[in-house]
PDB file of N, CA and C in Angstrom:
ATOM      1  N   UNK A   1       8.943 -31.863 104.151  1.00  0.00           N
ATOM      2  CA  UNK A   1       8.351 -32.490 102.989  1.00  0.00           C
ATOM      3  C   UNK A   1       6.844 -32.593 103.210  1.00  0.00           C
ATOM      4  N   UNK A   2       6.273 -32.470 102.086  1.00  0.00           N
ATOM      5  CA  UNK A   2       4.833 -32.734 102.318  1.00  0.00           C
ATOM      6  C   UNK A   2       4.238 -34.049 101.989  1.00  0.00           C
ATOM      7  N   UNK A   3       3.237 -34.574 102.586  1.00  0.00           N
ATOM      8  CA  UNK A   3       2.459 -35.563 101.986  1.00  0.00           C
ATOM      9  C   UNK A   3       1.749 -35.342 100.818  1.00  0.00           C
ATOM     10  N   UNK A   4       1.496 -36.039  99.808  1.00  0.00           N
ATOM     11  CA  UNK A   4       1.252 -35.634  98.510  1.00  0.00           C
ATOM     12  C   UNK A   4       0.075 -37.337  98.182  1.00  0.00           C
ATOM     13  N   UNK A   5       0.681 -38.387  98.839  1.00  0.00           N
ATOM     14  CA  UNK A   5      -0.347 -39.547  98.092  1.00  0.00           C
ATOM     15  C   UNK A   5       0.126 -40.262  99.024  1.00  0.00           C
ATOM     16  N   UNK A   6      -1.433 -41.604  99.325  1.00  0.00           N
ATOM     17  CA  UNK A   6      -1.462 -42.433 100.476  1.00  0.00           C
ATOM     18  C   UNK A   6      -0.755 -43.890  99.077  1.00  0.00           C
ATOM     19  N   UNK A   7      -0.007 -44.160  99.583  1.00  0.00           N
ATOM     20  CA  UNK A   7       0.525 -45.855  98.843  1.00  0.00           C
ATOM     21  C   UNK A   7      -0.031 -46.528  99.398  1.00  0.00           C
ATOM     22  N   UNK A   8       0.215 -48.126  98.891  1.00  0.00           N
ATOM     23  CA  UNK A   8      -0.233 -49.537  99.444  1.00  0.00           C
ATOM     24  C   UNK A   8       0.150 -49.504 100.744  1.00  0.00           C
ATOM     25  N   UNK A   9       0.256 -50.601 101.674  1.00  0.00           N
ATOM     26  CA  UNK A   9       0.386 -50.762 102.954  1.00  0.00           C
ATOM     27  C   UNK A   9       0.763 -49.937 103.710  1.00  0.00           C
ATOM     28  N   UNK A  10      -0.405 -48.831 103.748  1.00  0.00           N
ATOM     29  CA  UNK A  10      -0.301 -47.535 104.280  1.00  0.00           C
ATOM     30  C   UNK A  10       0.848 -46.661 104.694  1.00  0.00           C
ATOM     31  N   UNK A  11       1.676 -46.814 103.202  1.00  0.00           N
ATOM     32  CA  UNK A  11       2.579 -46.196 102.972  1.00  0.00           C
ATOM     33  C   UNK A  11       2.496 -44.887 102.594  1.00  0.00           C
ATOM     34  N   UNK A  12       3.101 -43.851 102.688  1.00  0.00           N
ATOM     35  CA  UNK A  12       2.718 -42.516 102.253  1.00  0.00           C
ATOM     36  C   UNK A  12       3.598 -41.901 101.661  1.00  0.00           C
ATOM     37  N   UNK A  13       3.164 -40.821 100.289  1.00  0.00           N
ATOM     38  CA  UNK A  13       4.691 -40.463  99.786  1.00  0.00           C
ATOM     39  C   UNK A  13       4.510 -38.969 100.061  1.00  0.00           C
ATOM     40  N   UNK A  14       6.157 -38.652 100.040  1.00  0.00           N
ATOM     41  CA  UNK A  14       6.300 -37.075 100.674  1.00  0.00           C
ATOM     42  C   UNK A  14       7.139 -36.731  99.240  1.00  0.00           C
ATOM     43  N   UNK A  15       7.132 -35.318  99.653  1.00  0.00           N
ATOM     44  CA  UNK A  15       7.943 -34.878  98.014  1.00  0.00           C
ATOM     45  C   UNK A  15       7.940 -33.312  98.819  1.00  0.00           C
ATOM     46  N   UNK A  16       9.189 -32.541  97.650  1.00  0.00           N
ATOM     47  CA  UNK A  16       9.640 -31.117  98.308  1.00  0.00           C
ATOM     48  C   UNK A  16      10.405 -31.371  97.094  1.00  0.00           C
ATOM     49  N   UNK A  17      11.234 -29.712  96.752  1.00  0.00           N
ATOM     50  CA  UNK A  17      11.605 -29.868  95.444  1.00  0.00           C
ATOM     51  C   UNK A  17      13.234 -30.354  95.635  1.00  0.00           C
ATOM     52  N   UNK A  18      13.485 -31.285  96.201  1.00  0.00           N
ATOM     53  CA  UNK A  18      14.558 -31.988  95.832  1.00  0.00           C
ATOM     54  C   UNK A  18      14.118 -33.578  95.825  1.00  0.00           C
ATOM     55  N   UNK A  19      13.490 -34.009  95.885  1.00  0.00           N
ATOM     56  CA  UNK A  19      12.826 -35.374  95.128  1.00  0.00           C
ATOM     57  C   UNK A  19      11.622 -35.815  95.987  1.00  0.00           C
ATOM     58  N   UNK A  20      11.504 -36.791  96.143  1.00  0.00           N
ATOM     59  CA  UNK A  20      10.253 -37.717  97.021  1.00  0.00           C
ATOM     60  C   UNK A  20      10.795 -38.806  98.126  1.00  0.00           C
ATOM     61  N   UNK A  21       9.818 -39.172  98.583  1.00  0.00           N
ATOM     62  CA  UNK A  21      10.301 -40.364 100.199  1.00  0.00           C
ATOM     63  C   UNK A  21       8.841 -40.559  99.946  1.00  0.00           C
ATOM     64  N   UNK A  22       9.504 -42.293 100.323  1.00  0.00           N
ATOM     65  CA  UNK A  22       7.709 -42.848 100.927  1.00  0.00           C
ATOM     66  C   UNK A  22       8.523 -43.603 102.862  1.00  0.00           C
ATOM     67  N   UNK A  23       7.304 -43.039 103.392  1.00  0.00           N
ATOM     68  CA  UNK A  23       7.664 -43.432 104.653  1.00  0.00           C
ATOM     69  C   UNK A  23       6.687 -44.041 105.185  1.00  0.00           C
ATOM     70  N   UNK A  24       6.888 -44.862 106.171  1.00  0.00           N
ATOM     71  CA  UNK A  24       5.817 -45.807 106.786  1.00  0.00           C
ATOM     72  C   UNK A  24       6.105 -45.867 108.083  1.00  0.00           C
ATOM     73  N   UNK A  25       4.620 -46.269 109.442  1.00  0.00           N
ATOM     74  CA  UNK A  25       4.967 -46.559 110.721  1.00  0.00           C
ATOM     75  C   UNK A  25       4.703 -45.215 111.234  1.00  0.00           C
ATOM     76  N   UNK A  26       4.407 -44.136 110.848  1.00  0.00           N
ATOM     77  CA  UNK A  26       4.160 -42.876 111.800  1.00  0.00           C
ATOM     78  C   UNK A  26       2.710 -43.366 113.339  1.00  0.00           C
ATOM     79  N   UNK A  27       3.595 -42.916 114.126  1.00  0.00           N
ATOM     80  CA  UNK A  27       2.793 -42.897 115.272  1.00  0.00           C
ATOM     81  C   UNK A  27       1.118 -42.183 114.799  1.00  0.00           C
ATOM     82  N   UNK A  28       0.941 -41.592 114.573  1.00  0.00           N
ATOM     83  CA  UNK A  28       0.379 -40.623 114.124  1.00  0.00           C
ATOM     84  C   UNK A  28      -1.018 -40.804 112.223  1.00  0.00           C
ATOM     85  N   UNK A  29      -2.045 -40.436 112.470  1.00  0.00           N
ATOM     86  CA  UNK A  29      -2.596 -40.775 111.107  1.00  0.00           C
ATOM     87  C   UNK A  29      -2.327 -39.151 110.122  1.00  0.00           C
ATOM     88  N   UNK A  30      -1.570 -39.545 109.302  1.00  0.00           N
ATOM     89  CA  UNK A  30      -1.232 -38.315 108.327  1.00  0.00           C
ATOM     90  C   UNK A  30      -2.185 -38.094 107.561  1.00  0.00           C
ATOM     91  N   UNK A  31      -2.146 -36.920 106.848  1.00  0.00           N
ATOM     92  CA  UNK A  31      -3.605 -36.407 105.772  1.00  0.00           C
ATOM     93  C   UNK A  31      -2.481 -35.633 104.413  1.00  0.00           C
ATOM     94  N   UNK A  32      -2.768 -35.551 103.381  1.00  0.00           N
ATOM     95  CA  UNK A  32      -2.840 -34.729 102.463  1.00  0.00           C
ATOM     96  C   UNK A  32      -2.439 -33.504 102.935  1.00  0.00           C
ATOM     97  N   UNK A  33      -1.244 -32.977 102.423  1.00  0.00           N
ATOM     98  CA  UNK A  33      -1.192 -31.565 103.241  1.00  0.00           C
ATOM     99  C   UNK A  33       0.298 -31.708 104.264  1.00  0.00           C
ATOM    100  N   UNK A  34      -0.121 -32.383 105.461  1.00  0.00           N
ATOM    101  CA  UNK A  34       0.591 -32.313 106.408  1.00  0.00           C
ATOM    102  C   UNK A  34       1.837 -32.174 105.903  1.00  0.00           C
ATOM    103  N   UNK A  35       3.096 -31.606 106.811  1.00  0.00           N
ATOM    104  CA  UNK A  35       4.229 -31.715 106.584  1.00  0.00           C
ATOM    105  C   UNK A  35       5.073 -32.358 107.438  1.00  0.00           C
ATOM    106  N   UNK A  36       6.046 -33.009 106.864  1.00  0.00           N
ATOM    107  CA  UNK A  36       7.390 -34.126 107.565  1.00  0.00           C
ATOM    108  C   UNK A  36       8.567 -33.355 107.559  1.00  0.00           C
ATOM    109  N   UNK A  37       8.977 -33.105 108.967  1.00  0.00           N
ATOM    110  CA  UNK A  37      10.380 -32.601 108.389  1.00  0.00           C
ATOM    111  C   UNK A  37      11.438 -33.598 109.349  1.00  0.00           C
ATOM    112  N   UNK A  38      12.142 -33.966 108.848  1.00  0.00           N
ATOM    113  CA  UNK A  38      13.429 -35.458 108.844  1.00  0.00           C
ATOM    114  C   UNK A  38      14.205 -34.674 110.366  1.00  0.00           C
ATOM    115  N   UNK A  39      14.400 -35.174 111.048  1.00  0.00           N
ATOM    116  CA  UNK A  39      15.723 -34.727 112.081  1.00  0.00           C
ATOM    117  C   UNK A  39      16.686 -35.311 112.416  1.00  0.00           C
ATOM    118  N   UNK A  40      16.547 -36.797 112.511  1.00  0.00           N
ATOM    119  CA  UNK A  40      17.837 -37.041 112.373  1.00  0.00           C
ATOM    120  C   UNK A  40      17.764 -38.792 112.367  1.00  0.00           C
ATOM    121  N   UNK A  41      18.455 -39.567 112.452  1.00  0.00           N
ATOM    122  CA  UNK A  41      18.305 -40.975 112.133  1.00  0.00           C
ATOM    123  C   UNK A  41      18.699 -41.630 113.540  1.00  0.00           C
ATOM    124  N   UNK A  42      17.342 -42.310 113.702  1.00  0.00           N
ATOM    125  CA  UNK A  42      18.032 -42.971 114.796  1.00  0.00           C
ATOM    126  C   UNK A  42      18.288 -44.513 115.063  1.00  0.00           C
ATOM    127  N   UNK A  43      18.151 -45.219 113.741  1.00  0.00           N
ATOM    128  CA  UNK A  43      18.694 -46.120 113.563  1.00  0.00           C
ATOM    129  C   UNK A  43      18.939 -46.276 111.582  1.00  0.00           C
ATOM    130  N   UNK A  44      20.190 -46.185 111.692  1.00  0.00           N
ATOM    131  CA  UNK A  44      20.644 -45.702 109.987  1.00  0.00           C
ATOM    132  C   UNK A  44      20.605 -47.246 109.406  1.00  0.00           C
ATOM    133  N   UNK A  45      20.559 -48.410 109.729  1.00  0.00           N
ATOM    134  CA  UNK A  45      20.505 -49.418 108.609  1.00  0.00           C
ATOM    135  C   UNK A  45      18.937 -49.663 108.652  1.00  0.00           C
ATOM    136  N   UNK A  46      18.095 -49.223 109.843  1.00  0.00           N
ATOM    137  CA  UNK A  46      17.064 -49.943 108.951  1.00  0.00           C
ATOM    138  C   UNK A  46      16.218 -48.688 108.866  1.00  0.00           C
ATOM    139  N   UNK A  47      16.756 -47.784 108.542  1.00  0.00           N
ATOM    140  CA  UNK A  47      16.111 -46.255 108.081  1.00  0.00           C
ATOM    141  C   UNK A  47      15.167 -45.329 109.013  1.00  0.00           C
ATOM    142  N   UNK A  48      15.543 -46.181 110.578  1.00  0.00           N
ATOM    143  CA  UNK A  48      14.619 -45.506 111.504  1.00  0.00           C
ATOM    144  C   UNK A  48      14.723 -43.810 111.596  1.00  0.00           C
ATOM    145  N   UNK A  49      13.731 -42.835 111.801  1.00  0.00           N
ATOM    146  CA  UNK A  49      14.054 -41.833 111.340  1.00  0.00           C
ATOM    147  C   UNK A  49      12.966 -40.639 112.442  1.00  0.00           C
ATOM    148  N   UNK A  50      13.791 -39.821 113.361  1.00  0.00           N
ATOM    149  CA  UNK A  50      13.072 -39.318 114.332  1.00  0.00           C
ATOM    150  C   UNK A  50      12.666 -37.816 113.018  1.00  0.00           C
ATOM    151  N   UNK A  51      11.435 -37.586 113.789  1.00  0.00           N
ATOM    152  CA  UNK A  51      10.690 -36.626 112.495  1.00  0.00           C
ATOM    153  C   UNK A  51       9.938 -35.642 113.826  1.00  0.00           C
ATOM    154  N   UNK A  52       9.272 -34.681 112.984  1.00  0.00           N
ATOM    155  CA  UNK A  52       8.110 -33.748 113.427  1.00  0.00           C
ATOM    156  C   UNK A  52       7.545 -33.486 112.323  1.00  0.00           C
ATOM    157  N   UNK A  53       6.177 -33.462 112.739  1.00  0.00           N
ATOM    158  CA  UNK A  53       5.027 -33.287 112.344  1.00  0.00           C
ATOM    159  C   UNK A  53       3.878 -32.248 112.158  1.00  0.00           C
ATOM    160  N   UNK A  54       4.168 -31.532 111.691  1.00  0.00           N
ATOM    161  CA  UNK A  54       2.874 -30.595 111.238  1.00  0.00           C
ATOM    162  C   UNK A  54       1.590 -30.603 110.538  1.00  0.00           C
ATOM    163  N   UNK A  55       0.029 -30.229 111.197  1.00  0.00           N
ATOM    164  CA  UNK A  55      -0.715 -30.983 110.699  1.00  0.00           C
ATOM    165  C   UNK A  55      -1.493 -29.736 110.003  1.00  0.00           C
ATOM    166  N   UNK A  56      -2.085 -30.154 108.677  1.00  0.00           N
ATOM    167  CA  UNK A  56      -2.888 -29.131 107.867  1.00  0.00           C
ATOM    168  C   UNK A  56      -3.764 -28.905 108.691  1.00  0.00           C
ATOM    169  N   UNK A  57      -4.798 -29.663 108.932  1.00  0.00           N
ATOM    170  CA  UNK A  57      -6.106 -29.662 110.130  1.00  0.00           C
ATOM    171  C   UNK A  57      -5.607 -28.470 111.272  1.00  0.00           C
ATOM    172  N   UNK A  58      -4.575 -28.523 111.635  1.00  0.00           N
ATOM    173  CA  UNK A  58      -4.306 -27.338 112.554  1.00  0.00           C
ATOM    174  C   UNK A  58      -3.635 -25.951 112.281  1.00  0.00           C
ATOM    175  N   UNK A  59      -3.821 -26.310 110.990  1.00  0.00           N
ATOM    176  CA  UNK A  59      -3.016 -24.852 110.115  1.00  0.00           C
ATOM    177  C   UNK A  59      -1.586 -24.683 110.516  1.00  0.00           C
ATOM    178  N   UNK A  60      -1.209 -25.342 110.754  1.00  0.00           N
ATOM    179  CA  UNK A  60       0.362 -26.088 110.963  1.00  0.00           C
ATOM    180  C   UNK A  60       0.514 -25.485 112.273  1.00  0.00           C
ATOM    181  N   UNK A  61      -0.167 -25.764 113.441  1.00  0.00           N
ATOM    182  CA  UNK A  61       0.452 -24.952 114.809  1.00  0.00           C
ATOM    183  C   UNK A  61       1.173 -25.131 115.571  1.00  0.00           C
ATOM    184  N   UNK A  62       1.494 -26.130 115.309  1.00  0.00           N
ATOM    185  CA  UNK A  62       2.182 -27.048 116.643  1.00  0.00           C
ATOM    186  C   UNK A  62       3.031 -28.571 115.871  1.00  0.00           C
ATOM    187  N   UNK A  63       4.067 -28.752 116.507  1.00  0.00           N
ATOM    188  CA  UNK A  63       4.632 -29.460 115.711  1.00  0.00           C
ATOM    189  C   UNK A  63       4.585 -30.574 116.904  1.00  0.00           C
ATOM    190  N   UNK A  64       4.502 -31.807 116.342  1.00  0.00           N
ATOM    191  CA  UNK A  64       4.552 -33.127 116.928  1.00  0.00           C
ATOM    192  C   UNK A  64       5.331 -33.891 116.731  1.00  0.00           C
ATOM    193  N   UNK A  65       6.153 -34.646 117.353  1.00  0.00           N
ATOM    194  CA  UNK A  65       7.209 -35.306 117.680  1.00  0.00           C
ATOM    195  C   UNK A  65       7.218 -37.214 117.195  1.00  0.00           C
ATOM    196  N   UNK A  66       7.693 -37.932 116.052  1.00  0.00           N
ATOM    197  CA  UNK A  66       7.309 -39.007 115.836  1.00  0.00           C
ATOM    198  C   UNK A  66       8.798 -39.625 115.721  1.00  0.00           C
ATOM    199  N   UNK A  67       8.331 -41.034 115.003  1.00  0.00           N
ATOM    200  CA  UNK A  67       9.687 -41.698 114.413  1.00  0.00           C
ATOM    201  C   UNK A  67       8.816 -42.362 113.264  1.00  0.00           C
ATOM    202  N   UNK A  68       9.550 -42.379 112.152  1.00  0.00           N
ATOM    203  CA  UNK A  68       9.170 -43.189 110.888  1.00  0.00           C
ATOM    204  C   UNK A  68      10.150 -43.875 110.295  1.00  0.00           C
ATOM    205  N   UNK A  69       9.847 -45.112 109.497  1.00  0.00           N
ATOM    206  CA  UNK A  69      10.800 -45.890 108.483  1.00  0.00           C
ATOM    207  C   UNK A  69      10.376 -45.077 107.194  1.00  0.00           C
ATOM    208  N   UNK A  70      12.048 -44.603 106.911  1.00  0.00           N
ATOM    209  CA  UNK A  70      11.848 -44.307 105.260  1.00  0.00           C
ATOM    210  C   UNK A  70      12.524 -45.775 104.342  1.00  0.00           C
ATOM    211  N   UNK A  71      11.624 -46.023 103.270  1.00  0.00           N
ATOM    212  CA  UNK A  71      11.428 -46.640 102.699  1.00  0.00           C
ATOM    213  C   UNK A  71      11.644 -46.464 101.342  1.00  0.00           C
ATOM    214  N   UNK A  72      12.104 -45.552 100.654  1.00  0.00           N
ATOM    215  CA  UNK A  72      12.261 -44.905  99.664  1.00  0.00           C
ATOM    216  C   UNK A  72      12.813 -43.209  99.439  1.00  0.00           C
ATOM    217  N   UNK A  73      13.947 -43.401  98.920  1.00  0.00           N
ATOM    218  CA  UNK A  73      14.604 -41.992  99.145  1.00  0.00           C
ATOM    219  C   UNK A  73      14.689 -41.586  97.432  1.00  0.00           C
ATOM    220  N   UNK A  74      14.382 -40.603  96.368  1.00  0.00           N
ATOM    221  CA  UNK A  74      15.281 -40.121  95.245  1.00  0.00           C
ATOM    222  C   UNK A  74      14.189 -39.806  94.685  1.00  0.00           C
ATOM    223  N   UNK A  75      14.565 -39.390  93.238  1.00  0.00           N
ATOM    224  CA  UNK A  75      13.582 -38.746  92.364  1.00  0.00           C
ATOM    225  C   UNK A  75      12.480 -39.337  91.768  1.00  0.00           C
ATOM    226  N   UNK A  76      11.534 -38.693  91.084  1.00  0.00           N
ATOM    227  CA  UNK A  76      10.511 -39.218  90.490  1.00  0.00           C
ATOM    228  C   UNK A  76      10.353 -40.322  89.341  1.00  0.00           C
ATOM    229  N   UNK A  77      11.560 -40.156  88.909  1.00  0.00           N
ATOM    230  CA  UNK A  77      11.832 -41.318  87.871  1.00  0.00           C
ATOM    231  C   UNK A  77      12.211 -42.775  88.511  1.00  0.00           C
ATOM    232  N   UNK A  78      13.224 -42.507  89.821  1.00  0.00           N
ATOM    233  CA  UNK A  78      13.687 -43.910  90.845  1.00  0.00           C
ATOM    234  C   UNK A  78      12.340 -44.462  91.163  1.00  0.00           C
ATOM    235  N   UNK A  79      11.468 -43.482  91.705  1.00  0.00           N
ATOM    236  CA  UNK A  79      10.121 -43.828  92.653  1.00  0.00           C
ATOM    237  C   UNK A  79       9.145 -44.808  92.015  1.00  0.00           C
ATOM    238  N   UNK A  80       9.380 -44.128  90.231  1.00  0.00           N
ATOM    239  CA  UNK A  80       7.868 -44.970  89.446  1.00  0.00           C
ATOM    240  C   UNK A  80       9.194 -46.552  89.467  1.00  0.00           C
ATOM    241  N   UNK A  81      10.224 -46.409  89.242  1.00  0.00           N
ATOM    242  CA  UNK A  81      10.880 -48.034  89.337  1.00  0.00           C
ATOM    243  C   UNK A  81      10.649 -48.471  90.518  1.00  0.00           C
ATOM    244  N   UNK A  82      10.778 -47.779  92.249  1.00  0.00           N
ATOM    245  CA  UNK A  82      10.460 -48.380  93.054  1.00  0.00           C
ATOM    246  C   UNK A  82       9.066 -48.824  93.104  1.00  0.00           C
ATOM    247  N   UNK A  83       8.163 -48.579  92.879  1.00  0.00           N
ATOM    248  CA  UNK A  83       6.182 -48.506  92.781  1.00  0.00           C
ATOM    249  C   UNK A  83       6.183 -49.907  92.009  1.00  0.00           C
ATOM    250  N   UNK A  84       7.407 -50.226  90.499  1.00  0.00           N
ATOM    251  CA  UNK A  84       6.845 -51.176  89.963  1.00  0.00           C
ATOM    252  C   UNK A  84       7.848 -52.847  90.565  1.00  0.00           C
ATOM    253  N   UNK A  85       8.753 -52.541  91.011  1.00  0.00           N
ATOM    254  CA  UNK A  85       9.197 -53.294  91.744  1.00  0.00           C
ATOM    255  C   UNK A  85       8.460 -53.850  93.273  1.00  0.00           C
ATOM    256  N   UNK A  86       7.862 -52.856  93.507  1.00  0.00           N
ATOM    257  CA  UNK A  86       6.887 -53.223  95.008  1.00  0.00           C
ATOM    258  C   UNK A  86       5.777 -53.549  95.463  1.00  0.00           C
ATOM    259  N   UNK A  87       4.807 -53.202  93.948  1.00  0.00           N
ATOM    260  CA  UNK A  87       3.552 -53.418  93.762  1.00  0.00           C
ATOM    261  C   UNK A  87       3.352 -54.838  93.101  1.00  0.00           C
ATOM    262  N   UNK A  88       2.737 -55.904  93.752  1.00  0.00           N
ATOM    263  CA  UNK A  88       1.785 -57.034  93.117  1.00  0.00           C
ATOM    264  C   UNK A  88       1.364 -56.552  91.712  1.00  0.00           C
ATOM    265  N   UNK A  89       1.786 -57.856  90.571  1.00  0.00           N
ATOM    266  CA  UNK A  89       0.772 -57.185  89.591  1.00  0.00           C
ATOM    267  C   UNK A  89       0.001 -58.122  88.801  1.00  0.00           C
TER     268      UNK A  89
END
């Protein structure tokens, strides 16, 4: 999945054409571009989630090894209900 937009509490949303994720907690400072790809869960209730990392800045060379909380899983229509449910207004 790619990063596509930085959210509030430096949350970040990813998207690929089967819907969007906002994930938070990457070891790592993500950019625009970069890509997330999911590997496997390593703690399933509170969405802990072992990942790799590919960075635009390096023209994707090397993949890096993280863990992230996903925070939001489904389509673009769920996401704008999650955004208005999560956002202060």
């Amino acid at each position: 999945m790619e990063v596509v937009a930085y959210l509030h509490n430096a949350d970040l949303l990813l998207e690929d054409e089967q819907g969007v994720v906002v994930i938070g907690g990457s070891h790592y400072v993500l950019s625009l571009g970069d890509q997330v790809f999911f590997q496997q869960a390593i703690d399933q209730q509170a969405k802990l989630y072992q990942v790799k990392i590919s960075f635009a800045c390096a023209d994707h060379a090397m993949l890096h090894e993280d863990e992230v909380q996903m925070k939001f899983e489904g389509c673009r229509d769920d996401f704008q209900n999650y955004i208005n449910n999560t956002t202060v207004h």
